[in-house]
PDB file of N, CA and C in Angstrom:
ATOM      1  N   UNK A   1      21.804   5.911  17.975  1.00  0.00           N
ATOM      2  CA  UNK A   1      20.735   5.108  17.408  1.00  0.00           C
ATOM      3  C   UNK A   1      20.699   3.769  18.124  1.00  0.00           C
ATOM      4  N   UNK A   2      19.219   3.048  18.820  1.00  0.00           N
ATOM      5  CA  UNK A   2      19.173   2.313  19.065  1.00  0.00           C
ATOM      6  C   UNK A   2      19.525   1.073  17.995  1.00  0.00           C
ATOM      7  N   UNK A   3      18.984  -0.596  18.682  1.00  0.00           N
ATOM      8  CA  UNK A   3      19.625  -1.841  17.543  1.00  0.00           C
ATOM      9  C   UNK A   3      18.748  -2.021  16.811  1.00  0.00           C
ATOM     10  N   UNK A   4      17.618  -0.954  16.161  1.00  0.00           N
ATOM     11  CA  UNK A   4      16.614  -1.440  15.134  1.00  0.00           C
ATOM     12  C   UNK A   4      17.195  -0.687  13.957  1.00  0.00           C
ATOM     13  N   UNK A   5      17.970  -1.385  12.772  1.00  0.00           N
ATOM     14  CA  UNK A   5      17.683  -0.028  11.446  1.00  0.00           C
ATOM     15  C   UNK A   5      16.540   0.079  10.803  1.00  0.00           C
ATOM     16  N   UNK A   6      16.800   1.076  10.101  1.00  0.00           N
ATOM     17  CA  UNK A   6      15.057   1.130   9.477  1.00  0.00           C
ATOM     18  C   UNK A   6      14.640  -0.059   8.553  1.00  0.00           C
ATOM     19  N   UNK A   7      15.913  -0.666   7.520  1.00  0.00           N
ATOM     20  CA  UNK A   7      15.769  -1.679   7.227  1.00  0.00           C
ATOM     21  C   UNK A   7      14.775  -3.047   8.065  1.00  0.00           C
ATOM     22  N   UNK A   8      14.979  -3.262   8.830  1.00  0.00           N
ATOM     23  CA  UNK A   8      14.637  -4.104   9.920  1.00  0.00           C
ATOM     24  C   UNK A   8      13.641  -3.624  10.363  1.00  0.00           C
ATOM     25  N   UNK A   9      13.271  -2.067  10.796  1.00  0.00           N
ATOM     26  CA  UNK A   9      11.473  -2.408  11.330  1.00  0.00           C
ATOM     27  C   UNK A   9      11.083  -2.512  10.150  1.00  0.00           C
ATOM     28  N   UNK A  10      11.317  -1.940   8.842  1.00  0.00           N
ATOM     29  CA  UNK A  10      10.269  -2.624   8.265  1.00  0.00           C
ATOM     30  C   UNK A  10      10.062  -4.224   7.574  1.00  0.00           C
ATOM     31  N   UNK A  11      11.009  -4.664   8.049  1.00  0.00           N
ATOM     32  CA  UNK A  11      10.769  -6.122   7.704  1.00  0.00           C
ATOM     33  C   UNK A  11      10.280  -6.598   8.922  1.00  0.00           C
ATOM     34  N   UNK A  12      10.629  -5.678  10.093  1.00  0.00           N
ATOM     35  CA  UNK A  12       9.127  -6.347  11.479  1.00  0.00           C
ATOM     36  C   UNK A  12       7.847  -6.225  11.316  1.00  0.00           C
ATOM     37  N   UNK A  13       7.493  -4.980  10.419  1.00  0.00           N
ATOM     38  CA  UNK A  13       6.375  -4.301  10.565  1.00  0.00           C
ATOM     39  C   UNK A  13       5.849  -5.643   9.086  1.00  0.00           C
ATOM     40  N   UNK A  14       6.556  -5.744   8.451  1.00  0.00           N
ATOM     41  CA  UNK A  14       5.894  -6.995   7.155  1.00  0.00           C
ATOM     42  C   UNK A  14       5.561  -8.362   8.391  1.00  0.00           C
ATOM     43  N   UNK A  15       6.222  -8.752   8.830  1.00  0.00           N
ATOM     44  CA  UNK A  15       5.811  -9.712   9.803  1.00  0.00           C
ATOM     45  C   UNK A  15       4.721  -9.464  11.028  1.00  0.00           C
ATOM     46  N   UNK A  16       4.389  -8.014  11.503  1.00  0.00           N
ATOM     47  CA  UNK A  16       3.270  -8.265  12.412  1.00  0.00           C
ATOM     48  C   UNK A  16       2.537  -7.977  10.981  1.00  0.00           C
ATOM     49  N   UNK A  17       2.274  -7.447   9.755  1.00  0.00           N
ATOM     50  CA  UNK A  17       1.444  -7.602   8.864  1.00  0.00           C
ATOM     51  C   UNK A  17       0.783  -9.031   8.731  1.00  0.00           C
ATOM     52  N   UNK A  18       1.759  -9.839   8.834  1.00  0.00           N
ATOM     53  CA  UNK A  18       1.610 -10.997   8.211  1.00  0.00           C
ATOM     54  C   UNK A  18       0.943 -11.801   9.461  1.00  0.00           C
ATOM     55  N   UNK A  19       0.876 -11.369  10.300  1.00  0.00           N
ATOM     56  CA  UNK A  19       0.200 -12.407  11.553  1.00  0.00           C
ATOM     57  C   UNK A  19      -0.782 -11.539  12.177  1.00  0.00           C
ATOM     58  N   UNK A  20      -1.000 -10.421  12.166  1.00  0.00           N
ATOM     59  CA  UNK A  20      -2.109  -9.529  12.456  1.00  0.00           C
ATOM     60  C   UNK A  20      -2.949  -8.548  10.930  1.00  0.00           C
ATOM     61  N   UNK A  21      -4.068  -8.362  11.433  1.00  0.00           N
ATOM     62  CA  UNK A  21      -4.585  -7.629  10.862  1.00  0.00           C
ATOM     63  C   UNK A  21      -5.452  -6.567  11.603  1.00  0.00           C
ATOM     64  N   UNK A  22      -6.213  -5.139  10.577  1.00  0.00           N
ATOM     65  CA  UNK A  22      -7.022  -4.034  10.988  1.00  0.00           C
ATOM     66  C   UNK A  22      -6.409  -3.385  12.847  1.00  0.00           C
ATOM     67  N   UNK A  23      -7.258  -3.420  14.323  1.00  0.00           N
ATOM     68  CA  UNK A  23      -6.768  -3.204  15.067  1.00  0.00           C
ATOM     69  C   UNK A  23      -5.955  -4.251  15.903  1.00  0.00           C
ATOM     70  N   UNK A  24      -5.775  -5.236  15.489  1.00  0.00           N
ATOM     71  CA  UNK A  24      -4.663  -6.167  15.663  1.00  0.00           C
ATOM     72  C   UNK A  24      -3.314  -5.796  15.475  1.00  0.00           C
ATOM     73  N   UNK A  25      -3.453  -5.182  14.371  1.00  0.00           N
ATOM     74  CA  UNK A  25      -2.144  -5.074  14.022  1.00  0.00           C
ATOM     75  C   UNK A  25      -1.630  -3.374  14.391  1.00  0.00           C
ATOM     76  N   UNK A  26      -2.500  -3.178  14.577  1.00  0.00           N
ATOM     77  CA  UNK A  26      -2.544  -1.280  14.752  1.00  0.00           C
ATOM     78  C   UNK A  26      -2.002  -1.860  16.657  1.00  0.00           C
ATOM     79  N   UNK A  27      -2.189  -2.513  17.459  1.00  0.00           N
ATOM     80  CA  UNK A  27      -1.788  -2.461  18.512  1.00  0.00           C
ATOM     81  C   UNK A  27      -0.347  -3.343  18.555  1.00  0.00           C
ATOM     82  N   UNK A  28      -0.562  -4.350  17.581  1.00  0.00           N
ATOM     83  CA  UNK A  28       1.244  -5.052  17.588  1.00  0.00           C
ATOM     84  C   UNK A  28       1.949  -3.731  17.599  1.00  0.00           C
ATOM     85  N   UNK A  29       1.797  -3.055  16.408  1.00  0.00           N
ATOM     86  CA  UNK A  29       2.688  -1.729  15.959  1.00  0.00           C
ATOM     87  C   UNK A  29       2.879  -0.962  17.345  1.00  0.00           C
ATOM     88  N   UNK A  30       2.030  -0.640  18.037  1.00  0.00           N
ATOM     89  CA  UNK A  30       2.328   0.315  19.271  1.00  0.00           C
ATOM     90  C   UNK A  30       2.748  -0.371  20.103  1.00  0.00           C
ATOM     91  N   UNK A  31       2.755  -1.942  20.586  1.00  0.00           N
ATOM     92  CA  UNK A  31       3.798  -2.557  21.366  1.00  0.00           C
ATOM     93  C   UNK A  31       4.899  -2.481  20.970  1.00  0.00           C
ATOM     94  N   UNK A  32       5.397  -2.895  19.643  1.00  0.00           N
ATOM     95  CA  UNK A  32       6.352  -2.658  18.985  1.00  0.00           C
ATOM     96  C   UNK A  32       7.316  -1.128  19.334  1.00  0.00           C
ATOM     97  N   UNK A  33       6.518  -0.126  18.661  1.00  0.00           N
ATOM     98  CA  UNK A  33       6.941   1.208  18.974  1.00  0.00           C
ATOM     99  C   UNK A  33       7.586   1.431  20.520  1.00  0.00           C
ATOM    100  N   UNK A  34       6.848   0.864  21.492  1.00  0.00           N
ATOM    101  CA  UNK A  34       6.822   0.899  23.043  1.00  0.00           C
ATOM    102  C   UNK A  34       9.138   0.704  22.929  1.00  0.00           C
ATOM    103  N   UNK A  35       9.386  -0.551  22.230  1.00  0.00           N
ATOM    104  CA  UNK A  35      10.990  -0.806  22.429  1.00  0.00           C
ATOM    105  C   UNK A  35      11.822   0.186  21.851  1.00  0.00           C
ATOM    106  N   UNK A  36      11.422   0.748  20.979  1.00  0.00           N
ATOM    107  CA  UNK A  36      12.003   1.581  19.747  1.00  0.00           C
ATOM    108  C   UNK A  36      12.617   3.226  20.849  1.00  0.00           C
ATOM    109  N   UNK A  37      13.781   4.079  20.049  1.00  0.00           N
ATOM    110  CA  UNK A  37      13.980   4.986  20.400  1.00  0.00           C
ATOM    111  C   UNK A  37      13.525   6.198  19.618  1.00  0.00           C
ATOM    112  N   UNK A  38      13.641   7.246  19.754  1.00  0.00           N
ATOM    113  CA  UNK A  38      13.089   8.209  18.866  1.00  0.00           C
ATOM    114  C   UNK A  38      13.526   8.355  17.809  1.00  0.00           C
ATOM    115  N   UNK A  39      14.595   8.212  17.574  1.00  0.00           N
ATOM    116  CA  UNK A  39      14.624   7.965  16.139  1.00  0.00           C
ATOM    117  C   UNK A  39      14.159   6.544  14.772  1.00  0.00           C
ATOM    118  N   UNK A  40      14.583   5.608  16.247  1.00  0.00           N
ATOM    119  CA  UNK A  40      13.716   4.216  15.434  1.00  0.00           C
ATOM    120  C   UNK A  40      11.730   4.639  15.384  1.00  0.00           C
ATOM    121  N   UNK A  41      11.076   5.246  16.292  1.00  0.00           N
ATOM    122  CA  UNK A  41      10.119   5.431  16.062  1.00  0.00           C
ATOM    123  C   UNK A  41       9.788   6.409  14.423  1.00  0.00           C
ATOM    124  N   UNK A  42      10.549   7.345  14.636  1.00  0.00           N
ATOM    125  CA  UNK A  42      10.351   7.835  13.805  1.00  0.00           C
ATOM    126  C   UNK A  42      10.195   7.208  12.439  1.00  0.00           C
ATOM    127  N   UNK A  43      11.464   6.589  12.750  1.00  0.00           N
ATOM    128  CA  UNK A  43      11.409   5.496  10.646  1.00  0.00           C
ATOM    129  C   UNK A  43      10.258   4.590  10.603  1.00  0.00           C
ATOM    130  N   UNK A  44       9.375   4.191  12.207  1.00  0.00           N
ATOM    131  CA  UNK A  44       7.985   3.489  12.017  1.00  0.00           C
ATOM    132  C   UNK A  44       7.138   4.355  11.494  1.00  0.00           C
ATOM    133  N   UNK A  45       7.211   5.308  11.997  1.00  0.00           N
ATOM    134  CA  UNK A  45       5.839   6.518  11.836  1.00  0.00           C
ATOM    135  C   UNK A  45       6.154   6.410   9.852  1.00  0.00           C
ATOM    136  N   UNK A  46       7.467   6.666   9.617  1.00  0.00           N
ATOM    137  CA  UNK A  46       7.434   7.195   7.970  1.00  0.00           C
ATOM    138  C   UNK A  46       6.864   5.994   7.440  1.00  0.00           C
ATOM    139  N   UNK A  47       7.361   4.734   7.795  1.00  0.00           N
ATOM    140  CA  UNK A  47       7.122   3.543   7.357  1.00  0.00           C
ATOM    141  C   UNK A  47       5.725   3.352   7.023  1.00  0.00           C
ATOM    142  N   UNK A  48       5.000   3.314   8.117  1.00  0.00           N
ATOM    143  CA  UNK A  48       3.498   3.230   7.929  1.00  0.00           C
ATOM    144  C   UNK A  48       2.798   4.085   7.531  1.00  0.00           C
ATOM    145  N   UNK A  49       3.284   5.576   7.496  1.00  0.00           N
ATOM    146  CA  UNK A  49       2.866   6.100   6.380  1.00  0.00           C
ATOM    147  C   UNK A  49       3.111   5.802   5.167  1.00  0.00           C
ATOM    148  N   UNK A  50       3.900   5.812   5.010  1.00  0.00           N
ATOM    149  CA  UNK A  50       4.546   5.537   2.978  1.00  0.00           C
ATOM    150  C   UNK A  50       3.344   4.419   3.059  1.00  0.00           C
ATOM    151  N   UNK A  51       3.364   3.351   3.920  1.00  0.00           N
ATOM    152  CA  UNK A  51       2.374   1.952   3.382  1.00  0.00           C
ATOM    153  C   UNK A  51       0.938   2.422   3.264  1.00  0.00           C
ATOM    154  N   UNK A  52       0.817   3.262   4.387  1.00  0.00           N
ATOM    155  CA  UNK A  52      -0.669   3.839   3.561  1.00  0.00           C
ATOM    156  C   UNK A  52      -0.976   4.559   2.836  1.00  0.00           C
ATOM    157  N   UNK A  53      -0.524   5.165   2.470  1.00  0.00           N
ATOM    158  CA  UNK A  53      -0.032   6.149   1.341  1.00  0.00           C
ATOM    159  C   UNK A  53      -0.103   5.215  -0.229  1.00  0.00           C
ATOM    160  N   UNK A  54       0.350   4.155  -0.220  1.00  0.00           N
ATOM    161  CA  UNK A  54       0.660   3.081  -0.938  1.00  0.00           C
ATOM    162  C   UNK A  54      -0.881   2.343  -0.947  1.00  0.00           C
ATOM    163  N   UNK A  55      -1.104   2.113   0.064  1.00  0.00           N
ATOM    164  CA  UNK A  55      -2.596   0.950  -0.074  1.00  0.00           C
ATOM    165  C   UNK A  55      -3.539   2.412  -0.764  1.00  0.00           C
ATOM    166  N   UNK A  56      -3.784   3.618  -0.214  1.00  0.00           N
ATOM    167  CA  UNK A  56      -4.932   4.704  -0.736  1.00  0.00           C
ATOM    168  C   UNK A  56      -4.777   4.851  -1.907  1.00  0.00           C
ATOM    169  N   UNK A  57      -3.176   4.292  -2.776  1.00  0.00           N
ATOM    170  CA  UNK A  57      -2.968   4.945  -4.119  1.00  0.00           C
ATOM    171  C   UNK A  57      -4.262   3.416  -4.614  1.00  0.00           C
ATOM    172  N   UNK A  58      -3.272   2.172  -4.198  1.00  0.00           N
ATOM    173  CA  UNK A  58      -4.213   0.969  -4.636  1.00  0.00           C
ATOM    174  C   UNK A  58      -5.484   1.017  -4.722  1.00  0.00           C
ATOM    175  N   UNK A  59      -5.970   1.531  -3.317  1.00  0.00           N
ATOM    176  CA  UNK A  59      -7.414   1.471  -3.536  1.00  0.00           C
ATOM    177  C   UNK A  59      -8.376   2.317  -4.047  1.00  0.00           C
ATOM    178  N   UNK A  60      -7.849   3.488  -4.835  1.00  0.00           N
ATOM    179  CA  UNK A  60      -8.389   4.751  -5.567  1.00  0.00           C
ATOM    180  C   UNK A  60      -8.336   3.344  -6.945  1.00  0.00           C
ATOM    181  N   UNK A  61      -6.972   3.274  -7.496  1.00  0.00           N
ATOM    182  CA  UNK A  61      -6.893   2.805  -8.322  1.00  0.00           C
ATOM    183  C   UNK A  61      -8.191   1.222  -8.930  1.00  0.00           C
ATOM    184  N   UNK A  62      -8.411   0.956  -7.742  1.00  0.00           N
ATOM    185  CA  UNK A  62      -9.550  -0.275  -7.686  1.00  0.00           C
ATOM    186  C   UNK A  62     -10.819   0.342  -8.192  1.00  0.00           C
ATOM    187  N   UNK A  63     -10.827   1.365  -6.903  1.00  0.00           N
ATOM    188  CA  UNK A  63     -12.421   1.973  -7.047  1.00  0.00           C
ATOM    189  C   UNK A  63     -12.281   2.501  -8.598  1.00  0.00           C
ATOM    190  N   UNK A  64     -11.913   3.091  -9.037  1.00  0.00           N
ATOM    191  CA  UNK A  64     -11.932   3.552 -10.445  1.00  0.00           C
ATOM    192  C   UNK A  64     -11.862   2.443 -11.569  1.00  0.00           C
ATOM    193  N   UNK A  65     -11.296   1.524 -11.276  1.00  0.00           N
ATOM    194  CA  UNK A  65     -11.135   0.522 -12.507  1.00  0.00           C
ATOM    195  C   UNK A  65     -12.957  -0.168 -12.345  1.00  0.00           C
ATOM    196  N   UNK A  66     -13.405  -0.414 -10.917  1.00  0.00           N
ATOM    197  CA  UNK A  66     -14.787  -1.184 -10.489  1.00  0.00           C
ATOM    198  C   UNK A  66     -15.905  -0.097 -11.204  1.00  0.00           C
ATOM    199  N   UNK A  67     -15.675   0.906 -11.104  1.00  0.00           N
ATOM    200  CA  UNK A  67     -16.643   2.251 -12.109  1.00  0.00           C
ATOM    201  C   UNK A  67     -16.680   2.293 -13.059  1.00  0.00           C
ATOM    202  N   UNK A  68     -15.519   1.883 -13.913  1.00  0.00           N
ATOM    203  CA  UNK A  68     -15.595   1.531 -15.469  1.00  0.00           C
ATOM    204  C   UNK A  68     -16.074   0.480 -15.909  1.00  0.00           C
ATOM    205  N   UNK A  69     -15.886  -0.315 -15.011  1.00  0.00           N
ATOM    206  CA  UNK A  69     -17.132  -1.475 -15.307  1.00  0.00           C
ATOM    207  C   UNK A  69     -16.139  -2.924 -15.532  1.00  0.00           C
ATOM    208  N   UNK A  70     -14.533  -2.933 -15.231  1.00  0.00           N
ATOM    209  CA  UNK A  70     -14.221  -4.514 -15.076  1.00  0.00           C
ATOM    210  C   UNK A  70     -13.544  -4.127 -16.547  1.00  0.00           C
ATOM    211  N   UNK A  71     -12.283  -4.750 -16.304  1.00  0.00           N
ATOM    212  CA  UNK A  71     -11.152  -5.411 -17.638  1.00  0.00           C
ATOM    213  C   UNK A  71     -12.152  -5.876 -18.988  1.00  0.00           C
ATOM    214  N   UNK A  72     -12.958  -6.160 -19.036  1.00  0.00           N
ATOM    215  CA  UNK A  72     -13.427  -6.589 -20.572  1.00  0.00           C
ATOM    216  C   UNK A  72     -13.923  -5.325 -21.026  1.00  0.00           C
ATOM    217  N   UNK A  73     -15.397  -4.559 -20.652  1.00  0.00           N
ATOM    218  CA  UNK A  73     -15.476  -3.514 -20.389  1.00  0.00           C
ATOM    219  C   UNK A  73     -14.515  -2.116 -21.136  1.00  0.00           C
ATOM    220  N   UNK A  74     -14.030  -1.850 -19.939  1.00  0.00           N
ATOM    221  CA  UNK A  74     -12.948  -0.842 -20.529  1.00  0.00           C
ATOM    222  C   UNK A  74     -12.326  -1.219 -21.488  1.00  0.00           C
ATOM    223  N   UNK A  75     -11.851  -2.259 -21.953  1.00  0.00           N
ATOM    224  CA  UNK A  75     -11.074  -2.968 -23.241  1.00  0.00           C
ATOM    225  C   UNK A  75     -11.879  -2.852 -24.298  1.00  0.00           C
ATOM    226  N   UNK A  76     -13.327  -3.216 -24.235  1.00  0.00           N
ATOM    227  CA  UNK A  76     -14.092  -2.947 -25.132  1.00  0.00           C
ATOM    228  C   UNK A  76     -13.951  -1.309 -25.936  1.00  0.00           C
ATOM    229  N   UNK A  77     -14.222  -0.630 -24.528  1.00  0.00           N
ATOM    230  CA  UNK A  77     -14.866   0.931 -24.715  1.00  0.00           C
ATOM    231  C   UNK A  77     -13.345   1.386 -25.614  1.00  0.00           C
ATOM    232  N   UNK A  78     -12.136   1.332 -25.288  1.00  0.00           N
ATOM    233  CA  UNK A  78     -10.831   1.708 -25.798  1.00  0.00           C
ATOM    234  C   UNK A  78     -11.023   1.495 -27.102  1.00  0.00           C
ATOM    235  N   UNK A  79     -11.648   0.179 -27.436  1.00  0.00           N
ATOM    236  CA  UNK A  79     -11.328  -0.621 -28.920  1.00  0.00           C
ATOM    237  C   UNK A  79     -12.649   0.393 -29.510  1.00  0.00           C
ATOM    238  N   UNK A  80     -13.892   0.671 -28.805  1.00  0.00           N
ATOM    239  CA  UNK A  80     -14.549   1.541 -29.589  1.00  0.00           C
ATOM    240  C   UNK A  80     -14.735   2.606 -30.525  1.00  0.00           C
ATOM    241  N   UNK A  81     -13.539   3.484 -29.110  1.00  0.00           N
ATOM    242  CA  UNK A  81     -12.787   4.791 -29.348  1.00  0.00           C
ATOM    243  C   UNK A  81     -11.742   5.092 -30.325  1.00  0.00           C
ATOM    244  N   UNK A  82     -11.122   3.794 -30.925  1.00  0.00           N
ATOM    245  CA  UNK A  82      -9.515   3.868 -31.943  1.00  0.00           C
ATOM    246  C   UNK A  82     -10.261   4.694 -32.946  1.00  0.00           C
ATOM    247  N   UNK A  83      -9.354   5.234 -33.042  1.00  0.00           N
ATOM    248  CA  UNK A  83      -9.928   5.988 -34.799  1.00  0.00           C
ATOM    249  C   UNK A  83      -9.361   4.649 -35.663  1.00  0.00           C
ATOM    250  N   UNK A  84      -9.742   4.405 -36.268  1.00  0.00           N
ATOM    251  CA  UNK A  84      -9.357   3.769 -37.275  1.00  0.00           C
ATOM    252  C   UNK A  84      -8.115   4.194 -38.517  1.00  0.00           C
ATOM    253  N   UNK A  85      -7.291   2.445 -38.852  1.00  0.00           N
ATOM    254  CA  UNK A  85      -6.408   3.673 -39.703  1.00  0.00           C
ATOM    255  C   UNK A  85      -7.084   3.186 -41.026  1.00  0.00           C
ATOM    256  N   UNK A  86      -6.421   3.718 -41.764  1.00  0.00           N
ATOM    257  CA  UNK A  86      -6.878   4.044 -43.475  1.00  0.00           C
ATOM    258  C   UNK A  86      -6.461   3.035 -43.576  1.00  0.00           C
ATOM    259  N   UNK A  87      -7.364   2.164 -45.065  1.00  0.00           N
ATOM    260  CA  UNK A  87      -6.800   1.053 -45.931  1.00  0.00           C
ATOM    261  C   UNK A  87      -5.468   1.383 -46.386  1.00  0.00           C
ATOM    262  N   UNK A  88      -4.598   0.313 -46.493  1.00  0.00           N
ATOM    263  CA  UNK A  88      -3.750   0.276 -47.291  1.00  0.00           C
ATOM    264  C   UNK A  88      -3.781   0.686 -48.814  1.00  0.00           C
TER     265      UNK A  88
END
C-alpha cells in the first residue's frame, strides 16, 4: 500500500470539496487519483461513491419534502390527520 490511507483521501477529497466545486472539482479528484496506487484509488472510487450515494439520498429527500409543500404545510396536514383522543 502506497502513503495515502483511506482515512486521509478522504479528508483530501473534503478539502478539494472545500476549494473546488461541480467540474472543478471532478478534475482536482482525477489529478489527485493521477498520485494514488491501485489500491489507494480504489478507496477514492468507494469514497465518492458512498458521497454520492449520500447527496442522491439528500436530494430525493428535499425534492419530496418541496412537494408536500414546506415544514408548516406538512405539520399542518399531520395535525389534520390525528384521530383525535376521547374526552377524559
Amino acid at each position: 500500500m502506497g502513503e495515502w490511507s483511506r482515512r486521509d483521501i478522504e479528508e483530501h477529497v473534503d478539502v478539494l470539496r472545500e476549494h473546488h466545486d461541480g467540474r472543478e472539482f471532478a478534475a482536482a479528484v482525477e489529478r489527485f487519483a493521477v498520485e494514488l496506487d491501485d489500491e489507494e484509488r480504489r478507496h477514492l472510487r468507494e469514497i465518492i461513491l458512498d458521497r454520492l450515494g449520500q447527496h442522491a439520498r439528500k436530494q430525493a429527500a428535499l425534492d419530496r419534502d418541496l412537494a408536500q409543500g414546506g415544514f408548516l404545510r406538512r405539520t399542518f396536514r399531520r395535525l389534520d390527520t390525528r384521530v383525535p383522543r376521547p374526552p377524559k
